[in-house]
C-alpha atoms as a PDB file:
ATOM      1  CA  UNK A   1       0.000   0.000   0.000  1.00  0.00           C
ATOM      2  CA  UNK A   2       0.771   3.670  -0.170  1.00  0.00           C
ATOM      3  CA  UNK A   3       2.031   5.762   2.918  1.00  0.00           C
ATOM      4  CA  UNK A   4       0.738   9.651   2.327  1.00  0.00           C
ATOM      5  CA  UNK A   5      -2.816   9.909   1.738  1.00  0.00           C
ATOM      6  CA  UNK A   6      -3.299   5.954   3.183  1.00  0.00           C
ATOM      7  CA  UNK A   7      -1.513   5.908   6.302  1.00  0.00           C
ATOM      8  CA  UNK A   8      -0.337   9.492   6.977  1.00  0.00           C
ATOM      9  CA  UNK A   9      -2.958  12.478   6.295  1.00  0.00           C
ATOM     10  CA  UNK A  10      -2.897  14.816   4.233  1.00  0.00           C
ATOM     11  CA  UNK A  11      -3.436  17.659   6.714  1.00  0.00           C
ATOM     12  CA  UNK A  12      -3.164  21.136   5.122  1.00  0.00           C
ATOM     13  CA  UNK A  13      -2.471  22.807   8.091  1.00  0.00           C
ATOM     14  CA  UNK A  14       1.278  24.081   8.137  1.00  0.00           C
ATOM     15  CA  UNK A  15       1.587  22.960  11.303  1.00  0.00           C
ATOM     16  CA  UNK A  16       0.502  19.884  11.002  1.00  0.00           C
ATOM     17  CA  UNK A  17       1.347  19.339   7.542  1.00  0.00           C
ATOM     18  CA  UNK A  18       3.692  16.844   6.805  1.00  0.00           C
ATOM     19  CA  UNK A  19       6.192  18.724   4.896  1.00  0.00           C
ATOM     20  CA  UNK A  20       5.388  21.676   7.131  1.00  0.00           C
ATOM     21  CA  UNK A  21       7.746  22.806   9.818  1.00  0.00           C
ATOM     22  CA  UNK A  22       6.413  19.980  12.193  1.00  0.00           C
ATOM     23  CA  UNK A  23       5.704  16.908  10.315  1.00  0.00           C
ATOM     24  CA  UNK A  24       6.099  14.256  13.150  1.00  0.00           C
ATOM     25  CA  UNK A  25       2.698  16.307  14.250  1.00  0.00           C
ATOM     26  CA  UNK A  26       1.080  15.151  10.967  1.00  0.00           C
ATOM     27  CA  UNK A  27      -2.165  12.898  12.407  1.00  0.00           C
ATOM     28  CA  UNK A  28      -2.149   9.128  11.028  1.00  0.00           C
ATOM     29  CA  UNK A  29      -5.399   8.416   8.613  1.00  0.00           C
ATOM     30  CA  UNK A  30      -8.020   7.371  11.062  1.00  0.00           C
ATOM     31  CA  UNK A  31      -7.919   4.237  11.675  1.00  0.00           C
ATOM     32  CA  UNK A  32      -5.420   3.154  10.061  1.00  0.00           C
ATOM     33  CA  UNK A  33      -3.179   1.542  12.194  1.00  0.00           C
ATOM     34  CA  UNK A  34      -5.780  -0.457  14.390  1.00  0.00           C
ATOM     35  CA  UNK A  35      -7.296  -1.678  10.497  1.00  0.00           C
ATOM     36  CA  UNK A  36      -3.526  -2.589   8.845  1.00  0.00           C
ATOM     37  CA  UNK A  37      -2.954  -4.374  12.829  1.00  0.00           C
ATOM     38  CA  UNK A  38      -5.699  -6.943  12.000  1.00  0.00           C
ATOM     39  CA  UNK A  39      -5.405  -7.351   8.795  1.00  0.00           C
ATOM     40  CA  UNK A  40      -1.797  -8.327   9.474  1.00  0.00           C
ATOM     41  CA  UNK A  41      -3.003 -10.825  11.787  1.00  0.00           C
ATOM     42  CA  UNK A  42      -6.325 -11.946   9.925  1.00  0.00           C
ATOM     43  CA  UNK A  43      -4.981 -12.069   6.336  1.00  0.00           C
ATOM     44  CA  UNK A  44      -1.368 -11.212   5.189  1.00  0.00           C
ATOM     45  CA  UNK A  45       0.571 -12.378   7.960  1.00  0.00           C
ATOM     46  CA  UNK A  46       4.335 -11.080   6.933  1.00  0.00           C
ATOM     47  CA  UNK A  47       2.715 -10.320   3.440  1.00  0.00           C
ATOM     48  CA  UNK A  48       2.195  -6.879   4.240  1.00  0.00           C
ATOM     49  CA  UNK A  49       4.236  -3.812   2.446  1.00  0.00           C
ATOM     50  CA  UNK A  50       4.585  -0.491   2.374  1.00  0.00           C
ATOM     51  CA  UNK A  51       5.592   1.505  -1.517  1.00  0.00           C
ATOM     52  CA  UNK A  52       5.968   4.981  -1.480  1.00  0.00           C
ATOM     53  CA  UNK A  53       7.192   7.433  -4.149  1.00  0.00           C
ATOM     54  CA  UNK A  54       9.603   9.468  -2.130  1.00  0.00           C
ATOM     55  CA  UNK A  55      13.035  11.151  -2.773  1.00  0.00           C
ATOM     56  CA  UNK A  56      15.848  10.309  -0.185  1.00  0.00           C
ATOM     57  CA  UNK A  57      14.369  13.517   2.333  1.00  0.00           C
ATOM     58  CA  UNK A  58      11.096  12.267   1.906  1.00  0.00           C
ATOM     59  CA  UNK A  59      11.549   8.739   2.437  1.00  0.00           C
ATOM     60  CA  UNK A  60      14.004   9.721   5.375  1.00  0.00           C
ATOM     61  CA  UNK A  61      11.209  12.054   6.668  1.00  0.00           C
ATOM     62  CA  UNK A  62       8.059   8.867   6.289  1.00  0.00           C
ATOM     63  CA  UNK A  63      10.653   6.449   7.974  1.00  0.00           C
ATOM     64  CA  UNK A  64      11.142   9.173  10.819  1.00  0.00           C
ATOM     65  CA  UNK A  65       7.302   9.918  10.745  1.00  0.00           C
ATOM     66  CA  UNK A  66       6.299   5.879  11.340  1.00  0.00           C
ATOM     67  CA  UNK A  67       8.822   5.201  13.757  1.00  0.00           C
ATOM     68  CA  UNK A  68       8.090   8.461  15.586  1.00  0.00           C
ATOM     69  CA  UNK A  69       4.514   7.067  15.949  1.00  0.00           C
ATOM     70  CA  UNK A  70       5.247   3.378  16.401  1.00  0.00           C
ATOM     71  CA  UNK A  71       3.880   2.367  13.343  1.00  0.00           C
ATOM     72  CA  UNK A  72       5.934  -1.074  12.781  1.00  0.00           C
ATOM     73  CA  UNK A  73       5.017  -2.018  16.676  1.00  0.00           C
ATOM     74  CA  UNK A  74       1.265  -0.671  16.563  1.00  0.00           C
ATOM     75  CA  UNK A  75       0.790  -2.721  13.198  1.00  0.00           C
ATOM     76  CA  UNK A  76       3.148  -5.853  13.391  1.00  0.00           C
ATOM     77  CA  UNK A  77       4.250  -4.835   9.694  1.00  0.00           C
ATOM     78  CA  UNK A  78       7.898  -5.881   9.232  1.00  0.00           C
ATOM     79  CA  UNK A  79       9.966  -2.490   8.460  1.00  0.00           C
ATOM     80  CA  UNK A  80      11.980  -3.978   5.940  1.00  0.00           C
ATOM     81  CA  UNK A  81       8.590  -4.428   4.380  1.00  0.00           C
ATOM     82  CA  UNK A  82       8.772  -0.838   3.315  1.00  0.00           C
ATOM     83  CA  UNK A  83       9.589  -0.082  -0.286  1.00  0.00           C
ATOM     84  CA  UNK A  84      10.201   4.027  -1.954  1.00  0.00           C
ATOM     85  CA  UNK A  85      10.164   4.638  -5.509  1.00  0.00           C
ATOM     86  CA  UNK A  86      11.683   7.508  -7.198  1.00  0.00           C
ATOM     87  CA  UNK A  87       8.874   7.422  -9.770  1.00  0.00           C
ATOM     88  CA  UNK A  88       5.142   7.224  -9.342  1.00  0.00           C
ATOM     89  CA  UNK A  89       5.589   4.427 -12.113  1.00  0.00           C
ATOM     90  CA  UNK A  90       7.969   2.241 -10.206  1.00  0.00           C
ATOM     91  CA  UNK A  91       5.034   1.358  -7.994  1.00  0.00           C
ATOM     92  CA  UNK A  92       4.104  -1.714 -10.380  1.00  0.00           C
ATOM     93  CA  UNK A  93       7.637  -3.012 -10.652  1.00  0.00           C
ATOM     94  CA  UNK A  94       7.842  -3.809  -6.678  1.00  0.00           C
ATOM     95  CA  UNK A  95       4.157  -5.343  -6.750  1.00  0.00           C
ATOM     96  CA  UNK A  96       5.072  -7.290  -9.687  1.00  0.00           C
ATOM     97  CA  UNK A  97       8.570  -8.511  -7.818  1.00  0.00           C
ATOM     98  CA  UNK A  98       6.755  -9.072  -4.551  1.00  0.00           C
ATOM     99  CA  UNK A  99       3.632 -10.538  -6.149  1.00  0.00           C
ATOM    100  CA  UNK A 100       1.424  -8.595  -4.294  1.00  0.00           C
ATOM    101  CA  UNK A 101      -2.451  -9.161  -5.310  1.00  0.00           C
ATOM    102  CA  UNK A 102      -3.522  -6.480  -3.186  1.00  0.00           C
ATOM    103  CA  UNK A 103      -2.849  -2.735  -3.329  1.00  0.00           C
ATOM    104  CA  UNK A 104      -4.350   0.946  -1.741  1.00  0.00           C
ATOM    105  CA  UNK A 105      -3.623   4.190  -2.739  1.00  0.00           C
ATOM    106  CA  UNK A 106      -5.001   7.140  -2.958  1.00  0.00           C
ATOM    107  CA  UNK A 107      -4.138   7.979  -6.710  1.00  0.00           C
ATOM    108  CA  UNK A 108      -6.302   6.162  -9.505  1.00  0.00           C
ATOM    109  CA  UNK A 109      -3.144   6.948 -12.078  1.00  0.00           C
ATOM    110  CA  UNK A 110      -0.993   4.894  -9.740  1.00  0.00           C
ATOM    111  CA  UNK A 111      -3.947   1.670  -9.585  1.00  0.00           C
ATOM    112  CA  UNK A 112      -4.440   1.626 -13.031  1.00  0.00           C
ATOM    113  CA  UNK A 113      -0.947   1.008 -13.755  1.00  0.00           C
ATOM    114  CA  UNK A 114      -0.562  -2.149 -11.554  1.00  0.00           C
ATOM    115  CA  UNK A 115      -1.334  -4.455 -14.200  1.00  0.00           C
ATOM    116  CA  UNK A 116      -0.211  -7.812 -11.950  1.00  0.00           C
ATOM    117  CA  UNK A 117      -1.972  -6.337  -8.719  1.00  0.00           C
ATOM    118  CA  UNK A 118      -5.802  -7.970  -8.750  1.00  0.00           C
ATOM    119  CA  UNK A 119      -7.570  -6.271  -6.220  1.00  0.00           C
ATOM    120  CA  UNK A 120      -6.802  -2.148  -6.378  1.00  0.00           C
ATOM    121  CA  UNK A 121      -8.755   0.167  -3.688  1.00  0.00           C
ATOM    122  CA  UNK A 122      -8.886   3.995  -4.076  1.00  0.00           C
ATOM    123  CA  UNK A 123      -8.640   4.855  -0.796  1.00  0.00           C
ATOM    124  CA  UNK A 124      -9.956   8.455  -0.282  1.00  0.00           C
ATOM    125  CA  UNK A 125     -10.233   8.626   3.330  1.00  0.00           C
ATOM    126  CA  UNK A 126      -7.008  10.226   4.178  1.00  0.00           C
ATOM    127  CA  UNK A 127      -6.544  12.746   1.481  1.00  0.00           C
ATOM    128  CA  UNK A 128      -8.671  15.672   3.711  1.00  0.00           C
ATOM    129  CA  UNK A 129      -9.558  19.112   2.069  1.00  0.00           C
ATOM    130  CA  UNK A 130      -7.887  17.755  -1.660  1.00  0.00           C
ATOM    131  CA  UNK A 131      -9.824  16.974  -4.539  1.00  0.00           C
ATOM    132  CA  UNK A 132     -11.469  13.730  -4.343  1.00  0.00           C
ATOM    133  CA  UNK A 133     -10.111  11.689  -7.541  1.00  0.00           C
ATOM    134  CA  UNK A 134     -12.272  10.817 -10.203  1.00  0.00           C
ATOM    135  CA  UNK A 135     -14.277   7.809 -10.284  1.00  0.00           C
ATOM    136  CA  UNK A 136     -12.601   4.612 -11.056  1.00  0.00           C
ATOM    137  CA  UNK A 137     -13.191   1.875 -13.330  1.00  0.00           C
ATOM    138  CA  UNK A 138     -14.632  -1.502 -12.732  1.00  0.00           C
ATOM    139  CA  UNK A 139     -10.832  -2.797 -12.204  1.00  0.00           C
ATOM    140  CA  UNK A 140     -10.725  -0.155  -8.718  1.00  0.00           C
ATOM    141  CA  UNK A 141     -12.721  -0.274  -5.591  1.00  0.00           C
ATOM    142  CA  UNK A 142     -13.413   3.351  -4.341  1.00  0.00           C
ATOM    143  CA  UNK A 143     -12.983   3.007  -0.285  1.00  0.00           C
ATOM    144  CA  UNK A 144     -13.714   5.882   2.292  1.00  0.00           C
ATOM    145  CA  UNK A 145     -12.247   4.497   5.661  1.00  0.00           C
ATOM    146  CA  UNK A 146     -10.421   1.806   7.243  1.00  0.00           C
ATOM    147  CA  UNK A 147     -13.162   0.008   8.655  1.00  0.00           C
ATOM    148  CA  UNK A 148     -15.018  -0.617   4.817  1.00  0.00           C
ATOM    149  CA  UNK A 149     -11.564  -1.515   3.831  1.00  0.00           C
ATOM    150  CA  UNK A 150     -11.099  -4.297   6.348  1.00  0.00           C
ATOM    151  CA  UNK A 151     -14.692  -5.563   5.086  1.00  0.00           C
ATOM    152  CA  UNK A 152     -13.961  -5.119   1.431  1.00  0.00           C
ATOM    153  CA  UNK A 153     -10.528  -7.144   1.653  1.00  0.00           C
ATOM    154  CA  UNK A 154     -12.499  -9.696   3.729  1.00  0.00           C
ATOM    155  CA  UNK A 155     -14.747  -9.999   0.976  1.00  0.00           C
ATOM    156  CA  UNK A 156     -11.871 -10.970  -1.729  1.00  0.00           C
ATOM    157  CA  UNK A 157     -10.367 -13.666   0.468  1.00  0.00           C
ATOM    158  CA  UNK A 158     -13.547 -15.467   1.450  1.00  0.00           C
END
């Protein structure tokens, strides 16, 4: 899954903004870390990863930002389970690699390019005051919080 927009808000406050002068303030999406906890447990087991487009500040900066908030102990998600990209692009390469069948983001662009990921969710939850992407093909699930998410995996796995 994606980081920014998934598991970190988008707040547009500049003080809690994460590339604002205080990012470690930046809220988590709500729910997120209780919802990626059991579907660790539930589901993926050690399965679970973590690709991000992020240049060497900003992946320095999300690493900072998850450990700061104990998001590898809170979520039992391995961190060497997290993967940055330099390009948006680069996204389907590491899902191809890892063979990852499931993937959430909050950009369609991104989910329509993961041509060996099955199950894409647009997760628009976490993206707060931005535009809310357009609507997605039969190929993307649309998602508004954790909690449907946890049901709508559920759903592909029964």
């Amino acid at each position: 899954m994606d980081v920014g927009g998934v598991i970190i808000a988008r707040a547009g406050d500049e003080d809690t903004s994460f590339f604002g002068k205080r990012p470690m303030l930046t809220p988590p999406v709500e729910g997120a870390f209780d919802c990626l906890a059991l579907l660790a447990e539930t589901r993926f087991g050690s399965g679970v990863h973590l690709v991000s487009k992020a240049g060497p500040r900003t992946a320095s900066l999300t690493r900072s930002w998850l450990h700061h908030h104990d998001f590898f102990e809170r979520t039992r998600i391995a961190p060497e389970n997290m993967h940055f990209v330099q390009e948006r692009g680069a996204k389907a390469e590491v899902c191809a690699r890892l063979g990852l069948a499931h993937f959430i983001d909050d950009r369609l662009d991104v989910l329509r390019s993961l041509k060996t990921v099955e199950h894409k969710y647009l997760f628009v939850s976490g993206i707060g005051g931005h535009a809310v992407p357009s609507e997605p093909d039969d190929q993307v699930t649309r998602v508004h919080a954790w909690a449907d998410m946890v049901e709508v995996v559920a759903r592909t796995m029964d």
